[in-house]
N, C-alpha and C. Protein backbone atom coordinates (compact mmCIF):
# COMPACT_ATOMS: atom_id res chain seq x y z
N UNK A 1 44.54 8.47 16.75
CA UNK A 1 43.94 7.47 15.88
C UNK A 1 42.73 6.83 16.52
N UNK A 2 42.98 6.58 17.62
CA UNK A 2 41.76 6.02 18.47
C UNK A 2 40.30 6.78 18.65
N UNK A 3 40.11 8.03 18.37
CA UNK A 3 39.53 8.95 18.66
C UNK A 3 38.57 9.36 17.30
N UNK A 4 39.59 9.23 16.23
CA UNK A 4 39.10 9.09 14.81
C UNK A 4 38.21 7.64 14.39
N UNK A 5 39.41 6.69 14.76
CA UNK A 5 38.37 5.16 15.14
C UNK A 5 37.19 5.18 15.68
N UNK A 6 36.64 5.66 16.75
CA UNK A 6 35.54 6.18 17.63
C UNK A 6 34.31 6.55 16.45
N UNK A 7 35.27 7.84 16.05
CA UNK A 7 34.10 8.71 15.21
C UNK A 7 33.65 8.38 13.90
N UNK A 8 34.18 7.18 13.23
CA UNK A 8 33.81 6.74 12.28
C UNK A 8 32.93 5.79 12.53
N UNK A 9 33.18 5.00 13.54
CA UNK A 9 32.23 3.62 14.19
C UNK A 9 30.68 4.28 14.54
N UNK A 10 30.87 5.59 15.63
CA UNK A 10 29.41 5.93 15.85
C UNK A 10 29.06 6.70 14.35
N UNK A 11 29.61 7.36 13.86
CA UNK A 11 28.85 7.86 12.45
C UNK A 11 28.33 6.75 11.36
N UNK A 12 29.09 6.00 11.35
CA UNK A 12 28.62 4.36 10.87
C UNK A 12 27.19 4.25 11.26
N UNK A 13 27.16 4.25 12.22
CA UNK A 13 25.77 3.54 13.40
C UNK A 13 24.91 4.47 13.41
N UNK A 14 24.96 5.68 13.31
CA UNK A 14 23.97 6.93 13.28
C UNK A 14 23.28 7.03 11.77
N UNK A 15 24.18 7.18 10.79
CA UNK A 15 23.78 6.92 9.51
C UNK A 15 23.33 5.62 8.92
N UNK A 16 23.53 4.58 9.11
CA UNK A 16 23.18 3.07 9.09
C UNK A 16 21.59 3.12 9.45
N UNK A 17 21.37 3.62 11.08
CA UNK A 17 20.17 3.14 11.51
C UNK A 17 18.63 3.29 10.97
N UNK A 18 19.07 4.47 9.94
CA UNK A 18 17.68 4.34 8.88
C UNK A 18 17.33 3.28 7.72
N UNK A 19 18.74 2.74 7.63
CA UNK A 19 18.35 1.27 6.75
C UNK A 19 17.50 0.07 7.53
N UNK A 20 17.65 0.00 8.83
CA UNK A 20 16.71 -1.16 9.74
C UNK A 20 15.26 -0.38 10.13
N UNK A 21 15.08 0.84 10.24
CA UNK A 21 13.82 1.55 10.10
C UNK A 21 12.79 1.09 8.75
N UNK A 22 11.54 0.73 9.62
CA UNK A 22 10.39 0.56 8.96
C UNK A 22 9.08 0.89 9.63
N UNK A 23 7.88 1.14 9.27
CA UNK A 23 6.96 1.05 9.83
C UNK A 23 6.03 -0.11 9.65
N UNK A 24 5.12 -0.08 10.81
CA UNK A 24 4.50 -1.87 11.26
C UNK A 24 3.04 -1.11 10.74
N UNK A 25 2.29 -1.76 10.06
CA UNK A 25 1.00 -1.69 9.72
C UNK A 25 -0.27 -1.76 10.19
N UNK A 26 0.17 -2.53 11.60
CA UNK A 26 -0.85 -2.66 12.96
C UNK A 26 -0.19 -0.97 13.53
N UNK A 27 0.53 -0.28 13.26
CA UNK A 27 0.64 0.81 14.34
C UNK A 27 -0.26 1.75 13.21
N UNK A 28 -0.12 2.04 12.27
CA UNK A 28 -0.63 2.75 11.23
C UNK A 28 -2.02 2.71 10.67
N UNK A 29 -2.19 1.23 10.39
CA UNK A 29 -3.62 0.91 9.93
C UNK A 29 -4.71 0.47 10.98
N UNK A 30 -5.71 0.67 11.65
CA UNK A 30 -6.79 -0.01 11.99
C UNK A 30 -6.61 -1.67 11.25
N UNK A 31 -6.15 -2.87 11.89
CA UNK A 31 -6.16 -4.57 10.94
C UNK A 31 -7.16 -4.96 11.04
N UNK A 32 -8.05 -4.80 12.65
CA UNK A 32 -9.34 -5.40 13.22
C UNK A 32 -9.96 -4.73 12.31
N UNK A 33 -10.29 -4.10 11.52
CA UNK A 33 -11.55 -3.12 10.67
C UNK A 33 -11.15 -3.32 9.48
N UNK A 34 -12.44 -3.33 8.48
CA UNK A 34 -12.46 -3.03 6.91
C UNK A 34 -13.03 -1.97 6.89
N UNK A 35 -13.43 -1.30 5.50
CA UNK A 35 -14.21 -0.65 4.80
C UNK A 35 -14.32 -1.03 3.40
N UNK A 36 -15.30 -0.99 2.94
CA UNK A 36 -15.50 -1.50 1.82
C UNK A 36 -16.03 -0.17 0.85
N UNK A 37 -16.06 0.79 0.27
CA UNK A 37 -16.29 1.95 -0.38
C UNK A 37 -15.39 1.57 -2.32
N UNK A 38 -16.63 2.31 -3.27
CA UNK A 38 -16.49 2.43 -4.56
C UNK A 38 -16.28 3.69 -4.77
N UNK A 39 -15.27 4.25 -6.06
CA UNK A 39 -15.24 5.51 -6.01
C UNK A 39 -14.08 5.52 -7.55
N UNK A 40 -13.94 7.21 -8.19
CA UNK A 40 -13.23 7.16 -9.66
C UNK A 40 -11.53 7.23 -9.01
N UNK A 41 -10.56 6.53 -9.98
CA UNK A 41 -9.36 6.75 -9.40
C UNK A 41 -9.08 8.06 -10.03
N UNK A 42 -7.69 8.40 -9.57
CA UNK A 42 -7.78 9.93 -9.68
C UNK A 42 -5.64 9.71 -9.95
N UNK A 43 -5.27 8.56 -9.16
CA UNK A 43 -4.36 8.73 -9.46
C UNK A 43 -3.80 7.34 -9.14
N UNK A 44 -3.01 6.55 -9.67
CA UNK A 44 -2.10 5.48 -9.46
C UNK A 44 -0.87 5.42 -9.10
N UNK A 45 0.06 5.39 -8.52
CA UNK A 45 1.67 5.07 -8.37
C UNK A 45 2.14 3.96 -8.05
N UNK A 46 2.60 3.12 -9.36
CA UNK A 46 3.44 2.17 -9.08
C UNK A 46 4.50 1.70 -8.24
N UNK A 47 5.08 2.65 -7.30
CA UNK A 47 6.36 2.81 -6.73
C UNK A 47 6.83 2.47 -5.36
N UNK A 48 8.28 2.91 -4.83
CA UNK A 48 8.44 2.50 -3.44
C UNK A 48 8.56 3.59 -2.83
N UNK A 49 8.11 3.20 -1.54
CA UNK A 49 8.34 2.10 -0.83
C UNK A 49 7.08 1.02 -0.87
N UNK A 50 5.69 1.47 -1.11
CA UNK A 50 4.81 0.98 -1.79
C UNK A 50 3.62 1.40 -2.57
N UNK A 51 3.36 0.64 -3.58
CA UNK A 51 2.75 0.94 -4.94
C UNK A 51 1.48 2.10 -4.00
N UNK A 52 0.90 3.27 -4.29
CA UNK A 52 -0.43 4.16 -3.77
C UNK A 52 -1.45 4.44 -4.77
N UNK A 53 -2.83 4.30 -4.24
CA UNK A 53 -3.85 4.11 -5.29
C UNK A 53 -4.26 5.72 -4.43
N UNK A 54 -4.86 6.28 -5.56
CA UNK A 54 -5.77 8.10 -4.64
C UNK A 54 -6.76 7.72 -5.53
N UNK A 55 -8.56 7.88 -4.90
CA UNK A 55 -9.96 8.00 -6.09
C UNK A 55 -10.59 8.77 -5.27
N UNK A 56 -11.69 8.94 -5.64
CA UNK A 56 -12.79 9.90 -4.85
C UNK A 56 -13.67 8.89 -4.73
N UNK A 57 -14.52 9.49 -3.73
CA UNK A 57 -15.54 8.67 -3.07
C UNK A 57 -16.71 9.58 -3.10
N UNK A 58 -17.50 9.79 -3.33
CA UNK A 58 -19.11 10.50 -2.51
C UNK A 58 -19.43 9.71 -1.62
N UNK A 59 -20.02 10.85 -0.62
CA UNK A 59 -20.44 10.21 0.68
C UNK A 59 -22.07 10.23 0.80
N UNK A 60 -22.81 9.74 1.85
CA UNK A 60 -24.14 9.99 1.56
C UNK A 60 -24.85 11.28 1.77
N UNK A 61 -24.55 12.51 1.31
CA UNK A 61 -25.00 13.72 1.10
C UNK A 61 -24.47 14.19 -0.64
N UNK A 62 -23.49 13.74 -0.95
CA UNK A 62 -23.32 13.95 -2.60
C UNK A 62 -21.89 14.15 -2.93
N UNK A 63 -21.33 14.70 -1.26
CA UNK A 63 -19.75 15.22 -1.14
C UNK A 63 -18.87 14.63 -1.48
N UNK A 64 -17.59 14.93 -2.56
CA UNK A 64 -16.71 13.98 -2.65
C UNK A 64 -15.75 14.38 -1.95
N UNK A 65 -15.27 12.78 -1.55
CA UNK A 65 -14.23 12.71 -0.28
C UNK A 65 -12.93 12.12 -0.95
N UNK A 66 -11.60 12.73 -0.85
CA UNK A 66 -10.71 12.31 -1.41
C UNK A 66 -9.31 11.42 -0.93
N UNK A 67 -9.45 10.26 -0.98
CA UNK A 67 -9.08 9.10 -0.38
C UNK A 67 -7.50 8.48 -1.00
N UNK A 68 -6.78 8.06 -0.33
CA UNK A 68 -5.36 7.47 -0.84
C UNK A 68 -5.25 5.74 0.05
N UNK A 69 -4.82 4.97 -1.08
CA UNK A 69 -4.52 4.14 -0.07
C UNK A 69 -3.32 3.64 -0.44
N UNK A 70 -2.66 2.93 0.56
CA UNK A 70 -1.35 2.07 0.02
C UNK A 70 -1.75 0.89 0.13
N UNK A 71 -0.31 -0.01 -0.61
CA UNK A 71 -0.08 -1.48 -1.17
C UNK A 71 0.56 -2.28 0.13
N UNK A 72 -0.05 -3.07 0.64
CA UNK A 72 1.17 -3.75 1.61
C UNK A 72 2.41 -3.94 0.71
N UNK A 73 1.95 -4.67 -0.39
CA UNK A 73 3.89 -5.32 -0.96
C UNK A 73 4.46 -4.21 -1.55
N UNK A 74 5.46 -4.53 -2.17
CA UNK A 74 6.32 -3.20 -2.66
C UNK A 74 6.15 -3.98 -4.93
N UNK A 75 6.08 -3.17 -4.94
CA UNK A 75 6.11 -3.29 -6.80
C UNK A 75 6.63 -4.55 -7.03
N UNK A 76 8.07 -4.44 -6.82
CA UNK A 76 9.24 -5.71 -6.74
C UNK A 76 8.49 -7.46 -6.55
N UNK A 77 7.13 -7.47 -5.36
CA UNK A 77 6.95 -8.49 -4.16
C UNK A 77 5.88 -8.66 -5.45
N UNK A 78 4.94 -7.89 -6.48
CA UNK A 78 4.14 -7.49 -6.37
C UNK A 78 4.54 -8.53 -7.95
N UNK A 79 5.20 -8.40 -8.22
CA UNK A 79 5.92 -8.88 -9.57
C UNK A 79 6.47 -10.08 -9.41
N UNK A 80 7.47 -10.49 -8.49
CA UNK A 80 7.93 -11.68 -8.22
C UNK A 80 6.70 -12.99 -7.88
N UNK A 81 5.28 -12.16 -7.71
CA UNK A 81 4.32 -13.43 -7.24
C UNK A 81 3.72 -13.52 -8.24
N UNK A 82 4.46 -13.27 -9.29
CA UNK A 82 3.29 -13.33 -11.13
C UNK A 82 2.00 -13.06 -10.75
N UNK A 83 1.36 -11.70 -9.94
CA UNK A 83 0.10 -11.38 -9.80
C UNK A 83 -0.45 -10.76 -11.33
N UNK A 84 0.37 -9.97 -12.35
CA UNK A 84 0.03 -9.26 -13.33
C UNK A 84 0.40 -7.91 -13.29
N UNK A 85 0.53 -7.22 -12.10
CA UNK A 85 0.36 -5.82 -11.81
C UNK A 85 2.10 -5.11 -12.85
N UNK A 86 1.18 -3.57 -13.30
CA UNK A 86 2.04 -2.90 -13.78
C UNK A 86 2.14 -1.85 -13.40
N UNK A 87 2.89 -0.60 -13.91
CA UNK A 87 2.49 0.69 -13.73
C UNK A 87 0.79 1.07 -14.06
N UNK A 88 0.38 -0.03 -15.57
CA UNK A 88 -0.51 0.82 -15.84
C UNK A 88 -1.93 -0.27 -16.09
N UNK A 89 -1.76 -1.20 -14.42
CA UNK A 89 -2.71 -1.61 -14.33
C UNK A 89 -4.28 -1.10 -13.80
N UNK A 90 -4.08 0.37 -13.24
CA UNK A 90 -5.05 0.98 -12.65
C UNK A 90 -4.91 2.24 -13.61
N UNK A 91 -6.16 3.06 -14.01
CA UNK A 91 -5.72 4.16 -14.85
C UNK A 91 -6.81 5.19 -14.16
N UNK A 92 -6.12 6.28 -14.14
CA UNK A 92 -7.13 7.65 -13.69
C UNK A 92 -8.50 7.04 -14.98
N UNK A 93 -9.45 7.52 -13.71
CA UNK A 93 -10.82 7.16 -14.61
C UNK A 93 -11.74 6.00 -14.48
N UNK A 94 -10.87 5.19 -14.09
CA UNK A 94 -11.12 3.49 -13.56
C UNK A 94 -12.21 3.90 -12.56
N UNK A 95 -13.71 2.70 -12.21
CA UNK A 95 -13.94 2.71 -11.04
C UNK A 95 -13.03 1.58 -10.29
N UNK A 96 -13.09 2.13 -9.35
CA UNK A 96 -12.82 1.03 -7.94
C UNK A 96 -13.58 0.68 -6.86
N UNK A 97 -13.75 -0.73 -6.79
CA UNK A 97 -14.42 -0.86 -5.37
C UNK A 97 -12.81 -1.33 -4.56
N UNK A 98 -12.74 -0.81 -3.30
CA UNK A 98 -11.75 -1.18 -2.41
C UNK A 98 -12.21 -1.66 -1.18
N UNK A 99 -11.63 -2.66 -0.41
CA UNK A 99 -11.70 -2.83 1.19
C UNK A 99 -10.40 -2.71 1.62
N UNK A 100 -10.38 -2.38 2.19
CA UNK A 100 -9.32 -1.36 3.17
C UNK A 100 -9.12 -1.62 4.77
N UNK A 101 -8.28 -1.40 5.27
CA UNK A 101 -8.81 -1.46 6.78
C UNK A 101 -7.76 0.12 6.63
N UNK A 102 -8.75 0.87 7.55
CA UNK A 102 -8.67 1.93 7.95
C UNK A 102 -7.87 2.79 8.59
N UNK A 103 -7.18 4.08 8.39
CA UNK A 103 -5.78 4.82 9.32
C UNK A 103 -6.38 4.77 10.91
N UNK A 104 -5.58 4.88 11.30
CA UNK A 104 -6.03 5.29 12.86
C UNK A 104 -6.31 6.26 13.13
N UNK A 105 -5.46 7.50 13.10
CA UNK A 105 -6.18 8.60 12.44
C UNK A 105 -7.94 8.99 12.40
N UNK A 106 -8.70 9.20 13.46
CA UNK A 106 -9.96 9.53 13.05
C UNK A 106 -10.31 10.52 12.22
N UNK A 107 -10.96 10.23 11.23
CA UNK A 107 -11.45 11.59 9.96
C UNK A 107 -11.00 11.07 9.29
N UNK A 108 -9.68 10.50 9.34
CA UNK A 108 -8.80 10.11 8.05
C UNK A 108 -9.44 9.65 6.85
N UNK A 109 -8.68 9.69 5.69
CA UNK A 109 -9.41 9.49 4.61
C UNK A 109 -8.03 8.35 3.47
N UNK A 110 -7.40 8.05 4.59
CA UNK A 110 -6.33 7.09 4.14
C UNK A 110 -6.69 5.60 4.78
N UNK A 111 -6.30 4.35 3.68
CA UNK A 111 -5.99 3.23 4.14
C UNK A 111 -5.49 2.12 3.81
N UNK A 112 -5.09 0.70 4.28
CA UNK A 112 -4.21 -0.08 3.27
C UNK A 112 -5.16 -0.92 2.66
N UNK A 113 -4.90 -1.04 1.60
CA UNK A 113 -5.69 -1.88 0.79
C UNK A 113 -5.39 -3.39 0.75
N UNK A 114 -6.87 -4.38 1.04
CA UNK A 114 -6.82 -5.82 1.08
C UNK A 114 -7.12 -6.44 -0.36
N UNK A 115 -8.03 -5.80 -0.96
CA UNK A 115 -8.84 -6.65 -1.98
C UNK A 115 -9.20 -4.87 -2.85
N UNK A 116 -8.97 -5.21 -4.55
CA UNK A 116 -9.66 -4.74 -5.31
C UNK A 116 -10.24 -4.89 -6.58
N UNK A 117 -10.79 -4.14 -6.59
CA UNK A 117 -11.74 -4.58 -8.30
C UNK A 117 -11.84 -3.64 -8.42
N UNK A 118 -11.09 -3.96 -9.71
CA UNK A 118 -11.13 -2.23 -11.09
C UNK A 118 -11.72 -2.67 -11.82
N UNK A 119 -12.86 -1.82 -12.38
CA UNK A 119 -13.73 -1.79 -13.80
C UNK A 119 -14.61 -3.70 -13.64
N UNK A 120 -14.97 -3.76 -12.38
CA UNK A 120 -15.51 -5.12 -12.42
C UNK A 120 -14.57 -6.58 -12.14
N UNK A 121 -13.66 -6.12 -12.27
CA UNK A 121 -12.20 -6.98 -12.30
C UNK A 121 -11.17 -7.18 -11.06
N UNK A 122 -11.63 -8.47 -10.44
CA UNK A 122 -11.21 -8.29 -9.53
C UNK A 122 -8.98 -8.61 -9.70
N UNK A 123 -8.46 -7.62 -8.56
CA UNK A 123 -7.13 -7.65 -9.02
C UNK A 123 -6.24 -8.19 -7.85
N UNK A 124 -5.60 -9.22 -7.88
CA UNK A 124 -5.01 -10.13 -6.85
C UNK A 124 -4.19 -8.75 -6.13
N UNK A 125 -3.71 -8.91 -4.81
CA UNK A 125 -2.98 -8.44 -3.94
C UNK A 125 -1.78 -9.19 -3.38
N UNK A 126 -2.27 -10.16 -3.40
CA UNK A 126 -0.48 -11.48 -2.93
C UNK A 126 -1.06 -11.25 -1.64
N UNK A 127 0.00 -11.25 -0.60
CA UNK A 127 -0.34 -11.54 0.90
C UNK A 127 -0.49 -13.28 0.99
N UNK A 128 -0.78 -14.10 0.47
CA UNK A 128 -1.22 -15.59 0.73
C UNK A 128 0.08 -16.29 0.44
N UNK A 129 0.47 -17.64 0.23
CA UNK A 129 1.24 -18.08 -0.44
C UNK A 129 1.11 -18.45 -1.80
N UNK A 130 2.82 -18.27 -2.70
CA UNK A 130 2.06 -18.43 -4.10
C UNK A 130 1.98 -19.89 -4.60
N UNK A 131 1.15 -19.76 -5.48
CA UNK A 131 0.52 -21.23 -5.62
C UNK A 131 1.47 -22.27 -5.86
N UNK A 132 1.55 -23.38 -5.85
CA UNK A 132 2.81 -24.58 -6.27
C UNK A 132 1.97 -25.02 -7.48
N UNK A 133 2.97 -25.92 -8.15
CA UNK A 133 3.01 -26.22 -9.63
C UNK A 133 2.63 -27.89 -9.15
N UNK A 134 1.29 -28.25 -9.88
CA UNK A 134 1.95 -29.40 -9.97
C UNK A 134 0.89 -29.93 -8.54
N UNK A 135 0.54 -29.11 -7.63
CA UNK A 135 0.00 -29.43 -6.08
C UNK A 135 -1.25 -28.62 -5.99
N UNK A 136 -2.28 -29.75 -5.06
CA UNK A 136 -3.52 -29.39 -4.97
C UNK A 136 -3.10 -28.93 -3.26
């Protein structure tokens, strides 16, 4: 019995340990850096683990460069801060201007997104605290 006890406790703990797994955004993203680049979206995903924007970019020779970025919050975070966001707040076709801070990754063509404006419109991100009712 003791032995069976054992093997359920470490299989517990082996299978468990991907629920406390996450990744940190300073290991992944360049934080010290922006980029600021306009370009057509190409694809939107609302989803988790977090919401991903993909558009193209031209670079200064004419080339288009094909770019993905992710959401710090998750859909859920994204909703709970009454920002507006839906599935079908960004639509293939949309321009975007994005600032980003950048993969680490040199060449990369991935990054997380701070600030955007679709079609002229700029679209909250959360990250701040949300506003109080009532308080300046």
């Amino acid at each position: 019995m003791g032995k069976q006890l054992i093997s359920y406790v470490v299989f517990g703990i082996i299978s468990g340990a991907p629920i406390f797994a996450h990744h940190g955004t300073s290991v992944t993203y360049q934080t010290d850096k922006t980029l600021t680049m306009t370009g057509i979206v190409t694809e939107f995903s609302f989803s988790y683990p977090h919401p991903q924007l993909y558009f193209d970019v031209k670079d200064a020779d004419g080339n288009v460069q094909h770019w993905g970025s992710e959401f710090g919050p998750t859909p859920l975070m994204m909703k709970n801060m009454n920002l507006g966001w839906t599935r079908d707040s960004i639509k293939p076709g949309d321009t975007v201007t994005i600032t980003c801070n950048p993969h680490r990754v040199p060449g990369s063509t991935a990054c997380l997104a701070k600030e955007l404006i679709i079609n002229g419109k700029k679209l909250p991100m959360g990250g701040g605290r949300p506003p109080t009712q009532g308080k300046e």
